[in-house]
Protein backbone atom coordinates (compact mmCIF):
# COMPACT_ATOMS: atom_id res chain seq x y z
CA UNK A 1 65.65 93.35 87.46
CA UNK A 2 66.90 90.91 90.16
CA UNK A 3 68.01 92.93 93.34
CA UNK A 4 68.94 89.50 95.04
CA UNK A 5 72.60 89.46 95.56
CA UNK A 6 74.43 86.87 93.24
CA UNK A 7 76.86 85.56 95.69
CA UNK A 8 76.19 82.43 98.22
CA UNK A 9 75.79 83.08 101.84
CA UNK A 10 79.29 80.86 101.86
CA UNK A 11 81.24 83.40 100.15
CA UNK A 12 79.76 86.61 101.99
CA UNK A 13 80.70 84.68 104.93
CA UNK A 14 84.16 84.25 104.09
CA UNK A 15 84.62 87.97 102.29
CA UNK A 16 83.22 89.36 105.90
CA UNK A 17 85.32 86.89 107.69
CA UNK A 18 88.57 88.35 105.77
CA UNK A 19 87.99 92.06 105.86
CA UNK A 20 87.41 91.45 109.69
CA UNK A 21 90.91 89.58 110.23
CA UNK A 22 92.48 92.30 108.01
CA UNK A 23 91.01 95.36 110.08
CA UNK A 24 92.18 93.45 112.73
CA UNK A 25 95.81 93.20 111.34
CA UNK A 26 96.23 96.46 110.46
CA UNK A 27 94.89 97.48 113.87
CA UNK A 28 96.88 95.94 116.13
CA UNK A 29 99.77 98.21 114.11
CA UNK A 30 98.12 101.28 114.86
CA UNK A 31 97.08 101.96 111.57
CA UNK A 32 93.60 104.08 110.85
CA UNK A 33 91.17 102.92 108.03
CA UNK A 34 90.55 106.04 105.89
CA UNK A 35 88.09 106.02 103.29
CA UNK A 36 88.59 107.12 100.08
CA UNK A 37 86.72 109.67 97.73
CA UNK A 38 84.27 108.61 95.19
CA UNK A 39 84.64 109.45 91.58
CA UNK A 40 81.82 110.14 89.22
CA UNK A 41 81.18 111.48 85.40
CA UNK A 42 78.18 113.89 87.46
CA UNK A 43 79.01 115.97 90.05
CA UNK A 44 76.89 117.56 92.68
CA UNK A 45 75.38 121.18 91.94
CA UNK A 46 76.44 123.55 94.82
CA UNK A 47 77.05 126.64 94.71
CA UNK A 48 79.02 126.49 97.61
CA UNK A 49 81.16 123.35 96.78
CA UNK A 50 83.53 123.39 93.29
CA UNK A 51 83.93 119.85 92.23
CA UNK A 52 87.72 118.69 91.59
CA UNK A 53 87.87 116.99 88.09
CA UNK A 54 90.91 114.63 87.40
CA UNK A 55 91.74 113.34 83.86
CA UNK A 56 90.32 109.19 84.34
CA UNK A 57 93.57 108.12 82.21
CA UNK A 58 95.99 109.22 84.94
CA UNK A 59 94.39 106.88 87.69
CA UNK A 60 94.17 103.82 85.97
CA UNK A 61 90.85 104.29 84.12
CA UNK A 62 90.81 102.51 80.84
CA UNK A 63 88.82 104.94 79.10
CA UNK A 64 89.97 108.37 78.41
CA UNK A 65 87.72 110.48 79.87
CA UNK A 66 87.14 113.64 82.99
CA UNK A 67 85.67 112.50 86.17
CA UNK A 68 84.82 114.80 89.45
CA UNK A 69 85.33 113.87 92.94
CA UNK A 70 81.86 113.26 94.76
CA UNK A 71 81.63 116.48 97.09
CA UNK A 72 78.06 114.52 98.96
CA UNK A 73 76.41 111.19 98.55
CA UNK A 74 74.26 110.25 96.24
């Protein structure tokens, strides 16, 4: 397995270069960046956590199939 990324230095350049000027954009207008949850077919065992499981055809997932939100990193 190659773990070398795939893209030229040229286009990380310019993808960095654009997320930058938007992040900029949206700051100026007060706006916060929020992250958003993760979705996964395995969820974290926790006793302490219960995972929230959506139905993958109702957010735009091709497939039909149940998915939890992340509770922790992986």
């Amino acid at each position: 397995m190659d773990w070398r990324p795939t893209a030229s230095l040229d286009v990380l350049r310019r993808r960095a270069d654009l997320l930058r000027r938007l992040r900029q954009f949206f700051d100026a207008r007060g706006f916060w960046e929020a992250e958003t949850p993760c979705l996964s077919h395995d969820t974290v065992v926790d006793r302490h956590l219960d995972p929230i499981e959506v139905q993958a055809s109702l957010i735009g997932c091709v497939a039909s199939s149940r998915v939890q939100h992340r509770d922790a990193p992986l």
